[in-house]
PDB file of N, CA and C in Angstrom:
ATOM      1  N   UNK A   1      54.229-100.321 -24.690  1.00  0.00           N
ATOM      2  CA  UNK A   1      54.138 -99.732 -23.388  1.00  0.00           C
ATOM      3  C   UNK A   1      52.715 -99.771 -22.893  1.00  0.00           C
ATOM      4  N   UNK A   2      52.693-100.161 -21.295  1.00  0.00           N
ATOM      5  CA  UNK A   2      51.503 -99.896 -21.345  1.00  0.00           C
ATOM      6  C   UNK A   2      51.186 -98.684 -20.309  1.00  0.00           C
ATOM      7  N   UNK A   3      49.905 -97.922 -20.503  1.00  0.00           N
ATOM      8  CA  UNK A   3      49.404 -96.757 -19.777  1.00  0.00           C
ATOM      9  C   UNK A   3      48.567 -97.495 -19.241  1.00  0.00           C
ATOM     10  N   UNK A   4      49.226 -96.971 -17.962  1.00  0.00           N
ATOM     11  CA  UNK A   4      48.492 -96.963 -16.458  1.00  0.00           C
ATOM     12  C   UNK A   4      47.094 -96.121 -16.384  1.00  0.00           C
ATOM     13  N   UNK A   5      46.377 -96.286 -15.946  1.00  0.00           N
ATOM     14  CA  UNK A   5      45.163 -95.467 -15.861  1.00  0.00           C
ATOM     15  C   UNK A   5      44.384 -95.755 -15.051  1.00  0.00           C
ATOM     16  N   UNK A   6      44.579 -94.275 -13.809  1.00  0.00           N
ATOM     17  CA  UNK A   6      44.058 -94.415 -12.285  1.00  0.00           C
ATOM     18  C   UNK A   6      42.750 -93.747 -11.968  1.00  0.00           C
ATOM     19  N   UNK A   7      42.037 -94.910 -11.427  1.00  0.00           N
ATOM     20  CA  UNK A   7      40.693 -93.934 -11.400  1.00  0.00           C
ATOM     21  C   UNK A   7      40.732 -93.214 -10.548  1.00  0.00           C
ATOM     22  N   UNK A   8      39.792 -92.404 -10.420  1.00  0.00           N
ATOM     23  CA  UNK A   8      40.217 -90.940  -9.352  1.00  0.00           C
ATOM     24  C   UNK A   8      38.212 -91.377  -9.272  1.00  0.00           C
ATOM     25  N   UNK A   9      37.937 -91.499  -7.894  1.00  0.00           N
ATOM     26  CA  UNK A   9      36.661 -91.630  -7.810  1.00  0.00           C
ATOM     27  C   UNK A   9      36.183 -90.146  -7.429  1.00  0.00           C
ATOM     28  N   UNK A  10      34.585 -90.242  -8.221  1.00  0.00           N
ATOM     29  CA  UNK A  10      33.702 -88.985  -8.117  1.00  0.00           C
ATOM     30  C   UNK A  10      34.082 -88.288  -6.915  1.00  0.00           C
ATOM     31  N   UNK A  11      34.207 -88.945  -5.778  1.00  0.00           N
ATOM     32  CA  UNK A  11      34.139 -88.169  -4.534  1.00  0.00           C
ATOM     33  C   UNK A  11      35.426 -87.265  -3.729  1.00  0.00           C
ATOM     34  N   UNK A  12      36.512 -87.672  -5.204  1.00  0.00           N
ATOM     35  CA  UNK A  12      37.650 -86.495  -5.037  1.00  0.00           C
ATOM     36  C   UNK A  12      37.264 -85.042  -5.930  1.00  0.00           C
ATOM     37  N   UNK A  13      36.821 -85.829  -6.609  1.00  0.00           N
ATOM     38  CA  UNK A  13      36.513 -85.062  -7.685  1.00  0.00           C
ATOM     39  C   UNK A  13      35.372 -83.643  -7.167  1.00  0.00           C
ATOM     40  N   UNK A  14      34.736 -84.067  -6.778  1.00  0.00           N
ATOM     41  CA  UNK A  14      33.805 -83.304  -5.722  1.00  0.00           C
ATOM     42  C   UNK A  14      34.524 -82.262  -4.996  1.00  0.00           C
ATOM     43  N   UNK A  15      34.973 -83.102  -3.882  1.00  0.00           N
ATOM     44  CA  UNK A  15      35.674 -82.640  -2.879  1.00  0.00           C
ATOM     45  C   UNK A  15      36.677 -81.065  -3.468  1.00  0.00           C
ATOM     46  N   UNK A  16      37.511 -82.107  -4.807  1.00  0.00           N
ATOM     47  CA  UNK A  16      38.665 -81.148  -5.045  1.00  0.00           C
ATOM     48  C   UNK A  16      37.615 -79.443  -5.586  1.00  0.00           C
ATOM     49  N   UNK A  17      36.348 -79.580  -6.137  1.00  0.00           N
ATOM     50  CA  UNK A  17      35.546 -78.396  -7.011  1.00  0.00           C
ATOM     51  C   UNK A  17      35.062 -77.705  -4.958  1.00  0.00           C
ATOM     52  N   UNK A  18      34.835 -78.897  -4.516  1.00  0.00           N
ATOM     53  CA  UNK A  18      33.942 -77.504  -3.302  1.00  0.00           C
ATOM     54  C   UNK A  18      35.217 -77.260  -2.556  1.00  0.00           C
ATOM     55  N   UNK A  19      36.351 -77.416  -2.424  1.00  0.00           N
ATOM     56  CA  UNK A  19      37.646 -76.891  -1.870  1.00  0.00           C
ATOM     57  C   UNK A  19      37.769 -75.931  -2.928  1.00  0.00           C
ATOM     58  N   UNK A  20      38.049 -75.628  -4.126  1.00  0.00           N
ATOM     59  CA  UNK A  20      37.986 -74.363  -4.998  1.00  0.00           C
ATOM     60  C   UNK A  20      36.871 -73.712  -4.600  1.00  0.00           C
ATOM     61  N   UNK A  21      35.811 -73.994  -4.658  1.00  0.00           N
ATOM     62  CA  UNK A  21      34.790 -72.871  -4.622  1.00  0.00           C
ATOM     63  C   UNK A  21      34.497 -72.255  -3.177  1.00  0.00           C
ATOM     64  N   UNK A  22      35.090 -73.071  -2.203  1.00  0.00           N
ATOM     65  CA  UNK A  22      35.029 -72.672  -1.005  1.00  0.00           C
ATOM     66  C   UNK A  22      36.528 -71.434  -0.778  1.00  0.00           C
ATOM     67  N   UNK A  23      37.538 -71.629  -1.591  1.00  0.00           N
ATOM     68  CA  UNK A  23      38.552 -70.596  -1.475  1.00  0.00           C
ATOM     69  C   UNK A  23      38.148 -69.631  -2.598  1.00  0.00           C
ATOM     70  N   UNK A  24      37.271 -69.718  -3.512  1.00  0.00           N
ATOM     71  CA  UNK A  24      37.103 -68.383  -4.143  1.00  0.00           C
ATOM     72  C   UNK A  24      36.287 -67.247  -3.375  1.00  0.00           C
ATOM     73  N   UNK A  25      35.350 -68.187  -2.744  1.00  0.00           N
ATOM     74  CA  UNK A  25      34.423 -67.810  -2.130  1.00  0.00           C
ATOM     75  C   UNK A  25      34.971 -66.102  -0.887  1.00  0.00           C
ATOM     76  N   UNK A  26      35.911 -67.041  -0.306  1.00  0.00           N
ATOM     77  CA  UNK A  26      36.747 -66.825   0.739  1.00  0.00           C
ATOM     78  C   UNK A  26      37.434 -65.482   0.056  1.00  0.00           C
ATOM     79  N   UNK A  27      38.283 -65.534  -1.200  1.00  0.00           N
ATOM     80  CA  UNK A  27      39.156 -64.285  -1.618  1.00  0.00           C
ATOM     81  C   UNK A  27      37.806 -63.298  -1.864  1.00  0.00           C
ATOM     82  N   UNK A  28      36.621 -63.558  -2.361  1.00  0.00           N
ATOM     83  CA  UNK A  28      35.945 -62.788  -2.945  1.00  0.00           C
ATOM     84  C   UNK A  28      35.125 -62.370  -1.600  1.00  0.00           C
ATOM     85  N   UNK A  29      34.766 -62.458  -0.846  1.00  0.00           N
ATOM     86  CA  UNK A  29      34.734 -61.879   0.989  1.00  0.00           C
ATOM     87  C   UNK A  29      35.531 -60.797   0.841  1.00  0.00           C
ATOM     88  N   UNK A  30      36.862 -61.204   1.162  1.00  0.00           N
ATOM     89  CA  UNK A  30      37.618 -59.909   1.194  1.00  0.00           C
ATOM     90  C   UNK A  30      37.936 -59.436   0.274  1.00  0.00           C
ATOM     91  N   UNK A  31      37.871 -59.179  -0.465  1.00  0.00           N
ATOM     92  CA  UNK A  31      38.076 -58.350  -1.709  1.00  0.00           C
ATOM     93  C   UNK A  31      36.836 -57.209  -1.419  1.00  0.00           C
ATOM     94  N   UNK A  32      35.352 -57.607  -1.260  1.00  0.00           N
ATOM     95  CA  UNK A  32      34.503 -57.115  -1.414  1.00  0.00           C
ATOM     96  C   UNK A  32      34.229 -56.218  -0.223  1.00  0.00           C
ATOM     97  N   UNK A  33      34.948 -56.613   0.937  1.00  0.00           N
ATOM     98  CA  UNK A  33      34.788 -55.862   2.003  1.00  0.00           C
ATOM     99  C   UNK A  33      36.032 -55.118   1.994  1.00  0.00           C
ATOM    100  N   UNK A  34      37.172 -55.137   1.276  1.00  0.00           N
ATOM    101  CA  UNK A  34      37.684 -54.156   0.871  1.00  0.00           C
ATOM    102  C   UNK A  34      37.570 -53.072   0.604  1.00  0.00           C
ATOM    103  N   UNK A  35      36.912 -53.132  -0.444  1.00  0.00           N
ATOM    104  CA  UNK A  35      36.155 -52.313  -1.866  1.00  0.00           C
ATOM    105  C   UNK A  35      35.351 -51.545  -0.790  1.00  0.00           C
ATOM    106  N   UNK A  36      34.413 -51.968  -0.055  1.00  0.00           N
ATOM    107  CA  UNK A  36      33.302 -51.175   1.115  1.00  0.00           C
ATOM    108  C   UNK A  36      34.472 -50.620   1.675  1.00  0.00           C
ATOM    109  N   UNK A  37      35.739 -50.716   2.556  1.00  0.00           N
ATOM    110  CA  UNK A  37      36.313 -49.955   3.241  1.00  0.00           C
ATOM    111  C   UNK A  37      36.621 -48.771   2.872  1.00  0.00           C
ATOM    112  N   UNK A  38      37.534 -49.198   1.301  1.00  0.00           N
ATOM    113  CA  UNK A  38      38.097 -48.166   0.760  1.00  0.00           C
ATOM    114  C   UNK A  38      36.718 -46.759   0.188  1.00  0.00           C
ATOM    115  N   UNK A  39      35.900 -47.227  -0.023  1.00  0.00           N
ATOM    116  CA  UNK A  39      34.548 -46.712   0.244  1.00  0.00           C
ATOM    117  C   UNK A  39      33.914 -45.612   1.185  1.00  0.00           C
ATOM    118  N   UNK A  40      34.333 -46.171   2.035  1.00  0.00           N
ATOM    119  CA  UNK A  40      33.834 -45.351   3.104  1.00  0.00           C
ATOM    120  C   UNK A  40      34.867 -44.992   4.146  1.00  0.00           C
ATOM    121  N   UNK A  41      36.220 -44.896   3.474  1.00  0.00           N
ATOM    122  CA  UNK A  41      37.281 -43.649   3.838  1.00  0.00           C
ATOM    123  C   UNK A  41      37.424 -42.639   2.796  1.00  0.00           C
ATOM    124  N   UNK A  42      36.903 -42.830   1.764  1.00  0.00           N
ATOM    125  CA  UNK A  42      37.131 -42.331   0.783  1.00  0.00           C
ATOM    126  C   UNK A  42      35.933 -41.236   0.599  1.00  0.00           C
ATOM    127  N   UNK A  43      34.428 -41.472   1.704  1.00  0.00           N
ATOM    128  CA  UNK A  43      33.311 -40.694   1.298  1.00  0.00           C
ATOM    129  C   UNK A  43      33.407 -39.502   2.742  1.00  0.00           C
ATOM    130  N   UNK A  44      34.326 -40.294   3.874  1.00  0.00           N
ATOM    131  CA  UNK A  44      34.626 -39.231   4.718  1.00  0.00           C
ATOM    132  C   UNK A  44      35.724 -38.565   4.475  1.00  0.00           C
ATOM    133  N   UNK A  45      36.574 -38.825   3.776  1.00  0.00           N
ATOM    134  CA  UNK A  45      37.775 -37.784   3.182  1.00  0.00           C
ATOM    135  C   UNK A  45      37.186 -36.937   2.477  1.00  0.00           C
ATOM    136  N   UNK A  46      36.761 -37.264   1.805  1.00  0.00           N
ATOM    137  CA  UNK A  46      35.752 -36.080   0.830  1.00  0.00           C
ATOM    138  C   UNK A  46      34.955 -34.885   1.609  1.00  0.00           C
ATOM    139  N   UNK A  47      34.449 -35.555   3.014  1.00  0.00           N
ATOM    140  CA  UNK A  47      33.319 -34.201   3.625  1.00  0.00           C
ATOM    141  C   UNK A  47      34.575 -33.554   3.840  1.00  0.00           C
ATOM    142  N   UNK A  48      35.609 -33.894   4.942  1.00  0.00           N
ATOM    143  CA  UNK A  48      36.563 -33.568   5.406  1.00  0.00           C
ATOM    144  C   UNK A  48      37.401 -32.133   4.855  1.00  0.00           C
ATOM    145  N   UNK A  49      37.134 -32.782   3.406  1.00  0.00           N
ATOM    146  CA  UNK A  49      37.786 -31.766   2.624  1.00  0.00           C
ATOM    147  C   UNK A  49      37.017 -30.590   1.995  1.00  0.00           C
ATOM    148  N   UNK A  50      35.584 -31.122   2.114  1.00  0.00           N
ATOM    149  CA  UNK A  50      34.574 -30.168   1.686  1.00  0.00           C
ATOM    150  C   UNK A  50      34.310 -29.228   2.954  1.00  0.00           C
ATOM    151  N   UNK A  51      34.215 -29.727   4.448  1.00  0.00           N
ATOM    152  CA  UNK A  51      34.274 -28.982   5.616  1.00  0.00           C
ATOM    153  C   UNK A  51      35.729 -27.927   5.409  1.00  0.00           C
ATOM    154  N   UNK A  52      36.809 -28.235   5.135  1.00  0.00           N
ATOM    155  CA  UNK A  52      37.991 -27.203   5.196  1.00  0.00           C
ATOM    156  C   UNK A  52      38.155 -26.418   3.966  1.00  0.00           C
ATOM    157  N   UNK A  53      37.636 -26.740   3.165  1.00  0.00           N
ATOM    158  CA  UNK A  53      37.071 -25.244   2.143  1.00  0.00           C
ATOM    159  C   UNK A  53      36.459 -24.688   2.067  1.00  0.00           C
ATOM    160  N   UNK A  54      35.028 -24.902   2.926  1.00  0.00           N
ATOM    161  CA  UNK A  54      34.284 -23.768   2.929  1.00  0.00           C
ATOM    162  C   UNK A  54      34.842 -22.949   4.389  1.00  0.00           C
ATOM    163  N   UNK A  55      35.601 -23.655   5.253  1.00  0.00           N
ATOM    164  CA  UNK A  55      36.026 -22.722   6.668  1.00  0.00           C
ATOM    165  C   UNK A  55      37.639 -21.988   5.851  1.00  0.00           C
ATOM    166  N   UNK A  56      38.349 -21.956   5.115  1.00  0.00           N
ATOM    167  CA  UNK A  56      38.964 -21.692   4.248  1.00  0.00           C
ATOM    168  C   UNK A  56      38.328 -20.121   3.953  1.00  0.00           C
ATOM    169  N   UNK A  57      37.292 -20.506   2.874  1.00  0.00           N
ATOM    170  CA  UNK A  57      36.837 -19.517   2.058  1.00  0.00           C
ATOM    171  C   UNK A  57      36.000 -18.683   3.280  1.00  0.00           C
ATOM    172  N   UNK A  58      35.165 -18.930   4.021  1.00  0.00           N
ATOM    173  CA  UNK A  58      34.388 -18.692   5.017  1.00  0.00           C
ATOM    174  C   UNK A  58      35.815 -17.250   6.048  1.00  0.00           C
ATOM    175  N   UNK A  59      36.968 -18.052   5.904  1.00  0.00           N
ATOM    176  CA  UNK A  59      37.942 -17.102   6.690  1.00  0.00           C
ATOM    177  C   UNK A  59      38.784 -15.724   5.857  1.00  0.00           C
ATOM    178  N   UNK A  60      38.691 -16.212   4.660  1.00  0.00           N
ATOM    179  CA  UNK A  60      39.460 -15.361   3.648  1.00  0.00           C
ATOM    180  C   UNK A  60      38.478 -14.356   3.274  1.00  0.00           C
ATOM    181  N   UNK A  61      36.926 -14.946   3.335  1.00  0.00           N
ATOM    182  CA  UNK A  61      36.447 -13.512   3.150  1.00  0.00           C
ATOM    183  C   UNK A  61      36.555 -12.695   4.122  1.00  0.00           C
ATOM    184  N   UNK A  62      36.243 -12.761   5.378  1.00  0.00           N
ATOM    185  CA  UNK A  62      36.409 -12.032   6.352  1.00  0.00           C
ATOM    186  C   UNK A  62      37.701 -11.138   6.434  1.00  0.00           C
ATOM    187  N   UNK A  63      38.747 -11.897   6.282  1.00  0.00           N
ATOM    188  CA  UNK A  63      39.684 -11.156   6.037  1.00  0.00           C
ATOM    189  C   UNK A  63      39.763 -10.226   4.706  1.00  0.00           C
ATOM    190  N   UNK A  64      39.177 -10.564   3.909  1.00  0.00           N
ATOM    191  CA  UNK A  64      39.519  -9.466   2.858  1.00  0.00           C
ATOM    192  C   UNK A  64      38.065  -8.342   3.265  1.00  0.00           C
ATOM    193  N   UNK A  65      37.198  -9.077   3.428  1.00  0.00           N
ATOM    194  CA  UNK A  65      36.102  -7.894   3.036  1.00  0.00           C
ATOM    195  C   UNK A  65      35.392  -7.565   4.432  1.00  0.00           C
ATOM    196  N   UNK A  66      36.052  -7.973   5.422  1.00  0.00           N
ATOM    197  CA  UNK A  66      35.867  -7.465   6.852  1.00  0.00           C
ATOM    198  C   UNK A  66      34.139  -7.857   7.716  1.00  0.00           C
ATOM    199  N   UNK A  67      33.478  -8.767   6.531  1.00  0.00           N
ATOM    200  CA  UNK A  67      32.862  -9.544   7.355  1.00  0.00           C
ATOM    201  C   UNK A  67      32.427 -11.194   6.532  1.00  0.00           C
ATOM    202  N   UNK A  68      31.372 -11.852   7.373  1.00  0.00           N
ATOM    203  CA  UNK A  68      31.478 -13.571   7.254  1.00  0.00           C
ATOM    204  C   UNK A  68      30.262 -13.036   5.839  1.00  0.00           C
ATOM    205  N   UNK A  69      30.638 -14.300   4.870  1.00  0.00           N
ATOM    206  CA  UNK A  69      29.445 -14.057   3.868  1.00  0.00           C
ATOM    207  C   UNK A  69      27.911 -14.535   4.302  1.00  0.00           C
ATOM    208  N   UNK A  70      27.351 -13.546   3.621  1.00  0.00           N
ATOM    209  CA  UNK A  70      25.830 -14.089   4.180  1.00  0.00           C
ATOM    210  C   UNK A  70      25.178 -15.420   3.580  1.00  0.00           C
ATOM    211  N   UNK A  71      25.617 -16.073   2.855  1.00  0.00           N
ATOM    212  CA  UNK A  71      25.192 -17.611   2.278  1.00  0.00           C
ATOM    213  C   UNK A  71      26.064 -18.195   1.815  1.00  0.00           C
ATOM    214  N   UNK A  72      26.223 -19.076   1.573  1.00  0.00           N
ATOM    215  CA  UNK A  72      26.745 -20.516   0.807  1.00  0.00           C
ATOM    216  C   UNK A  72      27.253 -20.128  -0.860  1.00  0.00           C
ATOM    217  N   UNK A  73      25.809 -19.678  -1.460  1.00  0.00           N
ATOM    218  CA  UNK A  73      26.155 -19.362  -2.651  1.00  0.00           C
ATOM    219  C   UNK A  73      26.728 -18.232  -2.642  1.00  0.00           C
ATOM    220  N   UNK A  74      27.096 -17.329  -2.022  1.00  0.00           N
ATOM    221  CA  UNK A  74      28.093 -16.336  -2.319  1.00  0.00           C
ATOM    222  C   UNK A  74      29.210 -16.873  -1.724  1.00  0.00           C
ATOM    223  N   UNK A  75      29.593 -17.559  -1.053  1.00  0.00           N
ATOM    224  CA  UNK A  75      30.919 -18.559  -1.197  1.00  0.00           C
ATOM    225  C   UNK A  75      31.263 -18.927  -2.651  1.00  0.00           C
ATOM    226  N   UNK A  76      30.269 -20.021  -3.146  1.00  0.00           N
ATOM    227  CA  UNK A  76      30.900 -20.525  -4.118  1.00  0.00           C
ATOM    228  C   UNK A  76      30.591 -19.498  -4.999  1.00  0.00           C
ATOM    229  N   UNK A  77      30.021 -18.815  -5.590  1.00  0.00           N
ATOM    230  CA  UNK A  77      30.560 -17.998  -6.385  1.00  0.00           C
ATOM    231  C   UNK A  77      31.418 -17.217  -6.384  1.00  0.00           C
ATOM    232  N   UNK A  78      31.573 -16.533  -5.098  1.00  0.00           N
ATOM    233  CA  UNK A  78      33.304 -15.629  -4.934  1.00  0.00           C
ATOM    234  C   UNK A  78      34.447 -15.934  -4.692  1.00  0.00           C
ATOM    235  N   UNK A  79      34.505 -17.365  -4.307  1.00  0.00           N
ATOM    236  CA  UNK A  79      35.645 -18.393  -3.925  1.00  0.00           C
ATOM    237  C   UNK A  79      35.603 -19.535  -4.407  1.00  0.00           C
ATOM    238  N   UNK A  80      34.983 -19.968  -5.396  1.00  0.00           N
ATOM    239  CA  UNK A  80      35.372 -20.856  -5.863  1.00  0.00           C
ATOM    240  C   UNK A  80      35.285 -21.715  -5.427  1.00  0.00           C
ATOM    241  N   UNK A  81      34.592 -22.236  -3.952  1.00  0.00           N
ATOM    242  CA  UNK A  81      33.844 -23.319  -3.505  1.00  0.00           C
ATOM    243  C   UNK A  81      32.684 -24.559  -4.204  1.00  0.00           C
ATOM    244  N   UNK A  82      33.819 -25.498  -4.699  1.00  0.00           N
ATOM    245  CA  UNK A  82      32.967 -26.390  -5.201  1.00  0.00           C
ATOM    246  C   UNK A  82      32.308 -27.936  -4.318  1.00  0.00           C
ATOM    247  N   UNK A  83      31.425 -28.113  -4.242  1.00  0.00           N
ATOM    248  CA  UNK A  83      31.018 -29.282  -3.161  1.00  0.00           C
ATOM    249  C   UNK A  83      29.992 -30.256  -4.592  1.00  0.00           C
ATOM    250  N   UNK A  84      30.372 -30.968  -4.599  1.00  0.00           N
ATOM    251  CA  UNK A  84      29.258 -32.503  -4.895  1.00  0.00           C
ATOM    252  C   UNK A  84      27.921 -32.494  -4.229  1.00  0.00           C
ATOM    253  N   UNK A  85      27.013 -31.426  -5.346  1.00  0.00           N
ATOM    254  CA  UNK A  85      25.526 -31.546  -4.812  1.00  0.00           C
ATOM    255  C   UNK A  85      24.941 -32.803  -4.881  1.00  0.00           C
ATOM    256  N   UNK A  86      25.762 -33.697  -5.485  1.00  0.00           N
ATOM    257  CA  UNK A  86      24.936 -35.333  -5.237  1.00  0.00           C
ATOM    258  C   UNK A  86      25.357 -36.202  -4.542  1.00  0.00           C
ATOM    259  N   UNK A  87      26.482 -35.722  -3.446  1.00  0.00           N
ATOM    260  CA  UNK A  87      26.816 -36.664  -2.245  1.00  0.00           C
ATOM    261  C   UNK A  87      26.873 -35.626  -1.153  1.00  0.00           C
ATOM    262  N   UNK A  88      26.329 -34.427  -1.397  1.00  0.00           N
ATOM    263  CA  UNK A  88      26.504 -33.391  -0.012  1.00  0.00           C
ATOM    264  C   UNK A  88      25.928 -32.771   0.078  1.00  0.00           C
ATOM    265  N   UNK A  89      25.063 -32.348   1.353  1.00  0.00           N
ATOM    266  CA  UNK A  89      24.342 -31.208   1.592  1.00  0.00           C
ATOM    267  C   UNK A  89      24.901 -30.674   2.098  1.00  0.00           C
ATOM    268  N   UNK A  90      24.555 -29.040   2.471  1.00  0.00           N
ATOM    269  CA  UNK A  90      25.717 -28.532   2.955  1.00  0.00           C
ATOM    270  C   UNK A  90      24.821 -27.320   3.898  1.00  0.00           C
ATOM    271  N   UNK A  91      24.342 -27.317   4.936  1.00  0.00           N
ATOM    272  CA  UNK A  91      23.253 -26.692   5.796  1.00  0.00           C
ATOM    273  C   UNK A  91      24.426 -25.540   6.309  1.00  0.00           C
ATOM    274  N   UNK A  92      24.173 -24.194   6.295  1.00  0.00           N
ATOM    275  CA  UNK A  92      25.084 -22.681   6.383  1.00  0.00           C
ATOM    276  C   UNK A  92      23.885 -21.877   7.230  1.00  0.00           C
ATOM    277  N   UNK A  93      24.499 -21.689   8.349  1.00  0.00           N
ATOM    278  CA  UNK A  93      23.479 -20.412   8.841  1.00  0.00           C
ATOM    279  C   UNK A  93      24.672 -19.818   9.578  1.00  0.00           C
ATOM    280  N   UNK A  94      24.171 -18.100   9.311  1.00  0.00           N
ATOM    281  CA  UNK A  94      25.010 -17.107  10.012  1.00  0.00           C
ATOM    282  C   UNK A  94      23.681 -16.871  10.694  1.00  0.00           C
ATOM    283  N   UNK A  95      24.329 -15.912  11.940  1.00  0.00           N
ATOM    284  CA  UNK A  95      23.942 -15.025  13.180  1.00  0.00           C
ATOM    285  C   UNK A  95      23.896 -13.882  12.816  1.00  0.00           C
ATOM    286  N   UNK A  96      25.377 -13.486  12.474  1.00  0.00           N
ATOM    287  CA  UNK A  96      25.761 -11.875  12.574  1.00  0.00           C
ATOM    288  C   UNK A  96      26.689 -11.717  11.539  1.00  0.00           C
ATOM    289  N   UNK A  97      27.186 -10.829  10.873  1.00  0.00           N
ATOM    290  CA  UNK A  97      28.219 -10.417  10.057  1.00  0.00           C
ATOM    291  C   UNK A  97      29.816 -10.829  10.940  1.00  0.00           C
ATOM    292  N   UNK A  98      29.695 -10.738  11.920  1.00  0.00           N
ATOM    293  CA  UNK A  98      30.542 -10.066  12.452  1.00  0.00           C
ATOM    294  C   UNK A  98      31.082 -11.471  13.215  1.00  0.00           C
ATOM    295  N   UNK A  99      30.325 -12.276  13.148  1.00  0.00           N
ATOM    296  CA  UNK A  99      30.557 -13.832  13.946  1.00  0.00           C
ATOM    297  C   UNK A  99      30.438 -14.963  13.000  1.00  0.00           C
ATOM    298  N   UNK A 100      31.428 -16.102  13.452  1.00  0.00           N
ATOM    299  CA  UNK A 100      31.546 -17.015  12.416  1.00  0.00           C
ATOM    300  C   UNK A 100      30.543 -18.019  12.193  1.00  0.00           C
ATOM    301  N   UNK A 101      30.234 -18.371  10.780  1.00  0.00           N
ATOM    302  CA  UNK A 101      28.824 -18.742  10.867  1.00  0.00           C
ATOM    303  C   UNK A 101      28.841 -20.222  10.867  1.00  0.00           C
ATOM    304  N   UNK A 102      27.896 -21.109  11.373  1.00  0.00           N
ATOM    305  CA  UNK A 102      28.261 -22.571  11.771  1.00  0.00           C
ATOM    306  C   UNK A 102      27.714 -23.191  10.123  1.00  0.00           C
ATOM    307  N   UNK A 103      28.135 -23.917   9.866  1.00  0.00           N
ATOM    308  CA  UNK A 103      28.098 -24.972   8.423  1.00  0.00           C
ATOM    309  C   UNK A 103      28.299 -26.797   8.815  1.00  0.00           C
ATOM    310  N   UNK A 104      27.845 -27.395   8.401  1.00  0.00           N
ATOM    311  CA  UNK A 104      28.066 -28.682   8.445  1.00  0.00           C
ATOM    312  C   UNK A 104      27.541 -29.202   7.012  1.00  0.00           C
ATOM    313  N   UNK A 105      28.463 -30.153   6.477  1.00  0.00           N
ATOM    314  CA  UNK A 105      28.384 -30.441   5.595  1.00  0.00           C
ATOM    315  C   UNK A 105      28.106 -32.526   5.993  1.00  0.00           C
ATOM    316  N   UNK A 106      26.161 -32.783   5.326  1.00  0.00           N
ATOM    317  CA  UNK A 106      26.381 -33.771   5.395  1.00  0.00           C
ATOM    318  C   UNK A 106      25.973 -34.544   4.199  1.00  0.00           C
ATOM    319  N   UNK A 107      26.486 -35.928   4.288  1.00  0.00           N
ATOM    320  CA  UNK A 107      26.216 -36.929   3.048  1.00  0.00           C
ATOM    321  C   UNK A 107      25.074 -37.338   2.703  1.00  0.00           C
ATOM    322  N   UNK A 108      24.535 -37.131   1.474  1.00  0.00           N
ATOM    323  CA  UNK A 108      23.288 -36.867   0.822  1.00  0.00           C
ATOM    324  C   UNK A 108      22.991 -39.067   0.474  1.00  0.00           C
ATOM    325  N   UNK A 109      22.561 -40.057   1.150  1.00  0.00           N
ATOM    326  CA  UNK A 109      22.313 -41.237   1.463  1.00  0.00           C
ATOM    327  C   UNK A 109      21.546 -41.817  -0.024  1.00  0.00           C
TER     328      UNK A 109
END
């Protein structure tokens, strides 16, 4: 028998490696800008949720102990307010006992 044997010149050969590397290229784009999306829904879900526990705890004291707490750390120590001191700052100023005190919680960069 005889075997046939077809040359395949360099310049498929080429062609066929930068058509692969041009589609890896391509999946690994999106993949990676994925990864960033899921990222950064994932770092505003987090304030989101750190903003509605301290207005949470911020409301339950009032209701139990008939006024707003005077700091942050007596939140989390009497309620159990936990926040990620290494992705959040968390800036708390009251006015008055008697009025609700403004908080914003932002991402530590």
């Amino acid at each position: 028998m005889n075997k046939i044997k077809y040359k395949t010149s360099i310049g498929i050969k080429v062609l066929s490696y930068v058509g692969f590397l041009a589609i890896f290229c391509f999946v690994l784009f999106f993949v990676l800008t994925g990864i960033q999306e899921t990222r950064t829904t994932s770092d505003a879900e987090a304030k989101r949720l750190a903003e509605d526990s301290i207005r949470r705890a911020v409301i339950s004291a009032y209701a139990s102990e008939g006024k707003y707490p005077a700091s942050f750390e007596y939140i989390q120590k009497y309620y159990g307010v936990q926040i990620d001191s290494h992705r959040f700052f968390v800036h708390y100023s009251i006015f008055a006992s008697n009025i609700m005190p403004n908080f914003a919680v932002m991402p530590i960069d």
